[in-house]
C-alpha atoms as a PDB file:
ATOM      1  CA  UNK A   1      29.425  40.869  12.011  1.00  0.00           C
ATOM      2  CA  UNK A   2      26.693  41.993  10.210  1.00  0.00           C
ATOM      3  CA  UNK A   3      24.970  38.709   9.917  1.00  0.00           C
ATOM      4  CA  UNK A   4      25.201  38.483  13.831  1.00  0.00           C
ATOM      5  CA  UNK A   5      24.171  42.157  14.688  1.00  0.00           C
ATOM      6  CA  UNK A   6      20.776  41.527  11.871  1.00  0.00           C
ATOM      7  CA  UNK A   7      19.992  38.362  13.801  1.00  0.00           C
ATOM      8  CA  UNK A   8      20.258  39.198  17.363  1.00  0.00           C
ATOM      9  CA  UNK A   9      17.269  41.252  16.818  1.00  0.00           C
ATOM     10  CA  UNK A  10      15.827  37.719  15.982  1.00  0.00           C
ATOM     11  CA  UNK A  11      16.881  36.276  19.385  1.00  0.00           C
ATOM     12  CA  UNK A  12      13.739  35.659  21.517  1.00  0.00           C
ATOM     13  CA  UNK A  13      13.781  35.405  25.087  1.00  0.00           C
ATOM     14  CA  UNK A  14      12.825  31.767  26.584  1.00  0.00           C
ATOM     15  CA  UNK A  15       9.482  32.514  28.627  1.00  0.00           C
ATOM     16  CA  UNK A  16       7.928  29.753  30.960  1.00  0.00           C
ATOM     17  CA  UNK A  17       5.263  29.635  28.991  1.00  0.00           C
ATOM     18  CA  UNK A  18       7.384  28.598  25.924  1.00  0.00           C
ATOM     19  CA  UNK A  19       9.119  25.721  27.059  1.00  0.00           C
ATOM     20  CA  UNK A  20       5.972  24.093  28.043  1.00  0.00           C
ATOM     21  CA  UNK A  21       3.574  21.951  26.505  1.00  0.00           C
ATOM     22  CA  UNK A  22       0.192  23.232  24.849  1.00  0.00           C
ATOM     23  CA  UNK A  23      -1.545  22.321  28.125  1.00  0.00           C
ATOM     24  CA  UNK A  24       1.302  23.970  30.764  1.00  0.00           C
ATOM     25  CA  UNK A  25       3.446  20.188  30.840  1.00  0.00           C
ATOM     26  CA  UNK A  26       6.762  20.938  31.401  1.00  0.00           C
ATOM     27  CA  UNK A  27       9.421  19.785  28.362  1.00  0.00           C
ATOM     28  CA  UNK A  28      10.128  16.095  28.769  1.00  0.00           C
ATOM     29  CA  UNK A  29      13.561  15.716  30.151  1.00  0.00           C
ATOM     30  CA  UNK A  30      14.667  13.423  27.217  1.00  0.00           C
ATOM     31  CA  UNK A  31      13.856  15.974  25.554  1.00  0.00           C
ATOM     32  CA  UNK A  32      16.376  18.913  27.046  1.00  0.00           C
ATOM     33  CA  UNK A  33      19.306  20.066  25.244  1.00  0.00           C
ATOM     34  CA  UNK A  34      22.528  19.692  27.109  1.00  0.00           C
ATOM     35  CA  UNK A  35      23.356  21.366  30.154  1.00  0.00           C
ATOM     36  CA  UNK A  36      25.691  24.376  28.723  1.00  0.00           C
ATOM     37  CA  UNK A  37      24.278  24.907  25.594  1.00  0.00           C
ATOM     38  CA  UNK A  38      22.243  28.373  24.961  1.00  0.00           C
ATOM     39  CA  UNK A  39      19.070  29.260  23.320  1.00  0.00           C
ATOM     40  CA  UNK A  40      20.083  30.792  19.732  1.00  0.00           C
ATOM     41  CA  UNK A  41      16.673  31.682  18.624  1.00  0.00           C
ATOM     42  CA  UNK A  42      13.277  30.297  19.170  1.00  0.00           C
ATOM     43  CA  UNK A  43      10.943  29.887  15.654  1.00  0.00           C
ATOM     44  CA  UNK A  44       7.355  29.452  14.786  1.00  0.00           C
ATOM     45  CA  UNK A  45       6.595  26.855  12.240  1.00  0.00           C
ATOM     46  CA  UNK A  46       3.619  27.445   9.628  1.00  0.00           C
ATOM     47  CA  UNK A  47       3.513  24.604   7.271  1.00  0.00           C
ATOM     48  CA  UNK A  48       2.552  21.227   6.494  1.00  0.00           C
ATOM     49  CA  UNK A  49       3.924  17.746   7.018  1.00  0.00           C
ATOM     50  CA  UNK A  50       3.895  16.181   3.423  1.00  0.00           C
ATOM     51  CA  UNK A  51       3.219  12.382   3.485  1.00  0.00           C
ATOM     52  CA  UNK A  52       3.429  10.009   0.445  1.00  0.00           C
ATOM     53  CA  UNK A  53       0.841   6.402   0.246  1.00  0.00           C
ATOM     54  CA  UNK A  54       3.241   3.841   0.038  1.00  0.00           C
ATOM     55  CA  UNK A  55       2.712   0.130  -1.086  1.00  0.00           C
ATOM     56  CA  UNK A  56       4.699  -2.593   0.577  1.00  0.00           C
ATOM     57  CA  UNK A  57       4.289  -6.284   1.567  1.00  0.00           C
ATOM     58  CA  UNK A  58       0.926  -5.800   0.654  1.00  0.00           C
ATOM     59  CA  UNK A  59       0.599  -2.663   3.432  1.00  0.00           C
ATOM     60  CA  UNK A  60      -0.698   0.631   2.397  1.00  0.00           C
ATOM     61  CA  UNK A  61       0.693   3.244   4.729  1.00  0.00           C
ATOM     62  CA  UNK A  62       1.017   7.172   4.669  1.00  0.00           C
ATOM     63  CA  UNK A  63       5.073   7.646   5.049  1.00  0.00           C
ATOM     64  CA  UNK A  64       6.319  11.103   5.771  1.00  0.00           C
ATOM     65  CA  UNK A  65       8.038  12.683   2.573  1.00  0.00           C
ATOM     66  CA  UNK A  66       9.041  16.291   4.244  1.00  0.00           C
ATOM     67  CA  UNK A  67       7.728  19.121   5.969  1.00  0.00           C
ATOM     68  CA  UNK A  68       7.471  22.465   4.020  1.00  0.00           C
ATOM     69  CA  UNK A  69       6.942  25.037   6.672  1.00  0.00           C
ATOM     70  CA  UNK A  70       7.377  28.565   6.979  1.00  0.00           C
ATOM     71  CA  UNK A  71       9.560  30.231  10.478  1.00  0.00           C
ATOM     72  CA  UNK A  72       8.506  32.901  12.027  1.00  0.00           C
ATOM     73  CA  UNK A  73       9.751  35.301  14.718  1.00  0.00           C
ATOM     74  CA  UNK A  74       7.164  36.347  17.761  1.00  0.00           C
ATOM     75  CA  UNK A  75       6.454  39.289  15.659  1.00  0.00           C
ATOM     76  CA  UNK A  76       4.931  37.236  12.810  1.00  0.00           C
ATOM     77  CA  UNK A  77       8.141  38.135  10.353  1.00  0.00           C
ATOM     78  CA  UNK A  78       9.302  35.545   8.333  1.00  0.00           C
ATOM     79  CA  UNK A  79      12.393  34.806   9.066  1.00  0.00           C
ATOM     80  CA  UNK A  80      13.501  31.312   7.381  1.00  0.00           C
ATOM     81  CA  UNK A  81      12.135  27.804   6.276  1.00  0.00           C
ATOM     82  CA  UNK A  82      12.008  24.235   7.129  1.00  0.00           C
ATOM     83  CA  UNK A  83      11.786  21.268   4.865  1.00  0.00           C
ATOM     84  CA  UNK A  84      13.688  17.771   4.054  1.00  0.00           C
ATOM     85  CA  UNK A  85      16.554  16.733   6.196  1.00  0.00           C
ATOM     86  CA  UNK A  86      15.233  17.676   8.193  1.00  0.00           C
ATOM     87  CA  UNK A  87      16.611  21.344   7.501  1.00  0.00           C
ATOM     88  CA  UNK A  88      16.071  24.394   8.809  1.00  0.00           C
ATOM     89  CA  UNK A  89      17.122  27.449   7.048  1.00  0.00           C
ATOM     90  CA  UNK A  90      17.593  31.186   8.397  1.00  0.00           C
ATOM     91  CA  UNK A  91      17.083  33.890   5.737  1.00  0.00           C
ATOM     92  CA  UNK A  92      20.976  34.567   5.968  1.00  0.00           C
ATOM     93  CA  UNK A  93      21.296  31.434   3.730  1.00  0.00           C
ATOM     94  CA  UNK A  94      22.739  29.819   6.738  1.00  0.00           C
ATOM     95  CA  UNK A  95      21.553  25.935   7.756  1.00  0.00           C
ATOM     96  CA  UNK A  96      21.337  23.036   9.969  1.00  0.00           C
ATOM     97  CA  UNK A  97      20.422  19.452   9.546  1.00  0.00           C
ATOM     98  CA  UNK A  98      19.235  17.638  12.042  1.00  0.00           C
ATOM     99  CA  UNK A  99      18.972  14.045  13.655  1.00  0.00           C
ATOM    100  CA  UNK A 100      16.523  12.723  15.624  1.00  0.00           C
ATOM    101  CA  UNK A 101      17.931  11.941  19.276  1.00  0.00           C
ATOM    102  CA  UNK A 102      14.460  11.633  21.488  1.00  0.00           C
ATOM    103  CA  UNK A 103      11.183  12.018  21.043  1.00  0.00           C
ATOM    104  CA  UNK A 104       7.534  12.511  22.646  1.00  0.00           C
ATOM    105  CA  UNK A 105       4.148  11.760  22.364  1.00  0.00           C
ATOM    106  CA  UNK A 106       2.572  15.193  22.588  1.00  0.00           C
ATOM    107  CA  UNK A 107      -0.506  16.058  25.225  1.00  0.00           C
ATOM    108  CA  UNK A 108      -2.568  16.188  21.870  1.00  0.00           C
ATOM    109  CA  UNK A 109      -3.056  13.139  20.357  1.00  0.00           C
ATOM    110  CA  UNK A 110      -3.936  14.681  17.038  1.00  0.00           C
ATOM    111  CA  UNK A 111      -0.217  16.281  16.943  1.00  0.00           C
ATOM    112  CA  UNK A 112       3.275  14.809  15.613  1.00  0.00           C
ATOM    113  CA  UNK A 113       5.971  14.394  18.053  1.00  0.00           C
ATOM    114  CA  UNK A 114       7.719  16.485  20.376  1.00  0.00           C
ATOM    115  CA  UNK A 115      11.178  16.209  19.678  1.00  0.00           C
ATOM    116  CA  UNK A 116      15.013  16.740  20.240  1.00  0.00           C
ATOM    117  CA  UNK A 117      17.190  16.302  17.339  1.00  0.00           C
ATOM    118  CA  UNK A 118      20.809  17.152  17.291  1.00  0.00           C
ATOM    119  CA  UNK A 119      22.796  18.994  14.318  1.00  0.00           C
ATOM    120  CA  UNK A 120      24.570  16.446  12.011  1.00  0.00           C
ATOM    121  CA  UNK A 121      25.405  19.131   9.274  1.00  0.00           C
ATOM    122  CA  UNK A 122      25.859  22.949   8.219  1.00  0.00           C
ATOM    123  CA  UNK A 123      26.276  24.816   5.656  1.00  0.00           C
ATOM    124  CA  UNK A 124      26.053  28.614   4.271  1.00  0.00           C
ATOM    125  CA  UNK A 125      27.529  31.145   6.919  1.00  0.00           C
ATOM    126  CA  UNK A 126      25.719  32.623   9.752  1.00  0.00           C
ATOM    127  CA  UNK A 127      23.285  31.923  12.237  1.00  0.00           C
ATOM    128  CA  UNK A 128      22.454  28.306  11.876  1.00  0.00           C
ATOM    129  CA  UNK A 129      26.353  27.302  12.066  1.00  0.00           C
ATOM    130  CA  UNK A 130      26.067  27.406  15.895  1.00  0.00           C
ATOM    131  CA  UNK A 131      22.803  25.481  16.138  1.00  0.00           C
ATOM    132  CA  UNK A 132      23.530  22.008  18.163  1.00  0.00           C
ATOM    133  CA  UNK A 133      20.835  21.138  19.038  1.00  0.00           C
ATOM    134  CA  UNK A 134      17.001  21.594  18.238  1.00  0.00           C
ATOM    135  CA  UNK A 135      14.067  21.291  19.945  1.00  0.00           C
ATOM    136  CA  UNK A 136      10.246  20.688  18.555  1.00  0.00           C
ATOM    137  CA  UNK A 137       7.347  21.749  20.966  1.00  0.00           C
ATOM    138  CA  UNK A 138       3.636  22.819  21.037  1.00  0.00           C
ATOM    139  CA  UNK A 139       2.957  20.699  17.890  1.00  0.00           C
ATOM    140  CA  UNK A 140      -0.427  20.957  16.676  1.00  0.00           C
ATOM    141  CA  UNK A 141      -1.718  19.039  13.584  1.00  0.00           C
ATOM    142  CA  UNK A 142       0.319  17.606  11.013  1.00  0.00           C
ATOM    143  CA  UNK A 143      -0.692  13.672  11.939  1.00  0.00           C
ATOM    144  CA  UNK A 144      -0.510  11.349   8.807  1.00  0.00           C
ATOM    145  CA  UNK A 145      -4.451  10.653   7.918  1.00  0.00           C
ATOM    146  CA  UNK A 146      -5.836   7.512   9.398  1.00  0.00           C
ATOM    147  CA  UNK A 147      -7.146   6.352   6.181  1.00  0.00           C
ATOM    148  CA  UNK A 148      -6.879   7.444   2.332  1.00  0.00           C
ATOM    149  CA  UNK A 149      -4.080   5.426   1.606  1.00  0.00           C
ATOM    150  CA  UNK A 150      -4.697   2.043  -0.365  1.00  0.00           C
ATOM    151  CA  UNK A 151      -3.292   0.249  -3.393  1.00  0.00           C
ATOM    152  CA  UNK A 152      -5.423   2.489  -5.553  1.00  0.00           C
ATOM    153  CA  UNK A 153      -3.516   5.465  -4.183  1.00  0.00           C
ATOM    154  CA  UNK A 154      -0.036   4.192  -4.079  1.00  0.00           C
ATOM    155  CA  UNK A 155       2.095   6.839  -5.072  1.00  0.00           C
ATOM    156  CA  UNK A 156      -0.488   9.925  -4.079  1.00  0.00           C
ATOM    157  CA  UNK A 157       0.710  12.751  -1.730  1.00  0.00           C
ATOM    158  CA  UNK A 158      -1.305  14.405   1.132  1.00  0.00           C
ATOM    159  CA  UNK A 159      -0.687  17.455   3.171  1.00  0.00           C
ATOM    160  CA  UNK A 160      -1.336  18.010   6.712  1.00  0.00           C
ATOM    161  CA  UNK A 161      -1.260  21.594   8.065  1.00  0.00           C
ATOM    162  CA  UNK A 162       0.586  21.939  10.946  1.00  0.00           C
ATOM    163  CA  UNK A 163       2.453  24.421  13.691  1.00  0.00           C
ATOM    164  CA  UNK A 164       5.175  23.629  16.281  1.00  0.00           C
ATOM    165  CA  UNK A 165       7.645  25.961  18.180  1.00  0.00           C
ATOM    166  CA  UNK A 166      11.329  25.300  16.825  1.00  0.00           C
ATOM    167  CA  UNK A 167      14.115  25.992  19.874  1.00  0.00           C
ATOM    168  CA  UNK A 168      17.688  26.141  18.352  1.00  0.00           C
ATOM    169  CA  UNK A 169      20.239  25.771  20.784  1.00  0.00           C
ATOM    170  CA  UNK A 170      24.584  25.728  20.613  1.00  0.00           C
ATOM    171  CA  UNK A 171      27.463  26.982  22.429  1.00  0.00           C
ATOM    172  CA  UNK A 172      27.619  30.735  21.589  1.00  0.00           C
ATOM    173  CA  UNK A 173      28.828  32.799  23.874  1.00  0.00           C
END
């Protein structure tokens, strides 16, 4: 109860202006959660995408390793991480992994993907365990580099600063 009580402080209300794109587009409907499910808690990411040069068939290409981000509520507290899973983890020790179920090419070509993933596992106890479903909007940065990756660098890691709005989503009451 205590868990819940500490993170409904965290709970941010959904404003127009957040479930839009970085230029005012409204969210994709791909890229909705379902119709019944409830925002949980919206989170800005801080981070980078980490990519790895890999060698195959003769191809050199940049191939996304993890992100390592920092969350943050709309008062600029930190209030969890994201990294490998993907996996996004509340400071309660609480988290979700997620799955990718749709995806967008963002108004900003420079940007990764908007996406909805949904949640294929928990763990820890607290707020994460009702997370269904997970949205990623406003994406700026965080594009592999066009170039940099060759046969001479096979094996070599590069970071790519990033930020995206994180919408969590489930069926709490």
């Amino acid at each position: 109860m205590r868990t819940r009580k500490m993170f409904g402080a965290l709970l941010l209300a959904i404003s127009p202006a957040a479930a839009c794109g970085q230029n005012g587009e409204q969210v994709p409907p791909q890229l909705k959660p379902p119709e019944g499910t409830k925002l949980i808690l919206h989170a800005r990411a801080k981070g980078d995408q980490v990519y790895t040069c890999k060698q195959e068939g003769g191809q050199s290409s940049w191939t996304l390793k993890a992100p390592d981000a920092q969350l943050f509520d709309e008062s600029g507290r930190a209030i969890g991480r994201h990294f490998a899973g993907p996996s996004w983890q509340a400071s309660d020790g609480s988290t979700v992994i997620g799955k990718v179920a749709a995806r967008f090419d963002p108004p900003d070509k420079d940007a990764i993907p908007w996406l909805l993933l949904t949640a294929a596992e928990h763990s820890g106890s607290g707020l994460m365990n009702s997370v269904t479903h997970i949205q990623r909007l406003n994406t700026k940065g965080g594009k592999a580099p066009a170039a940099g990756c060759d046969a001479s660098h096979a094996g070599s890691e590069t970071r790519v600063p990033y930020t995206a709005d994180y919408f969590f989503y489930g069926n709490q009451p």
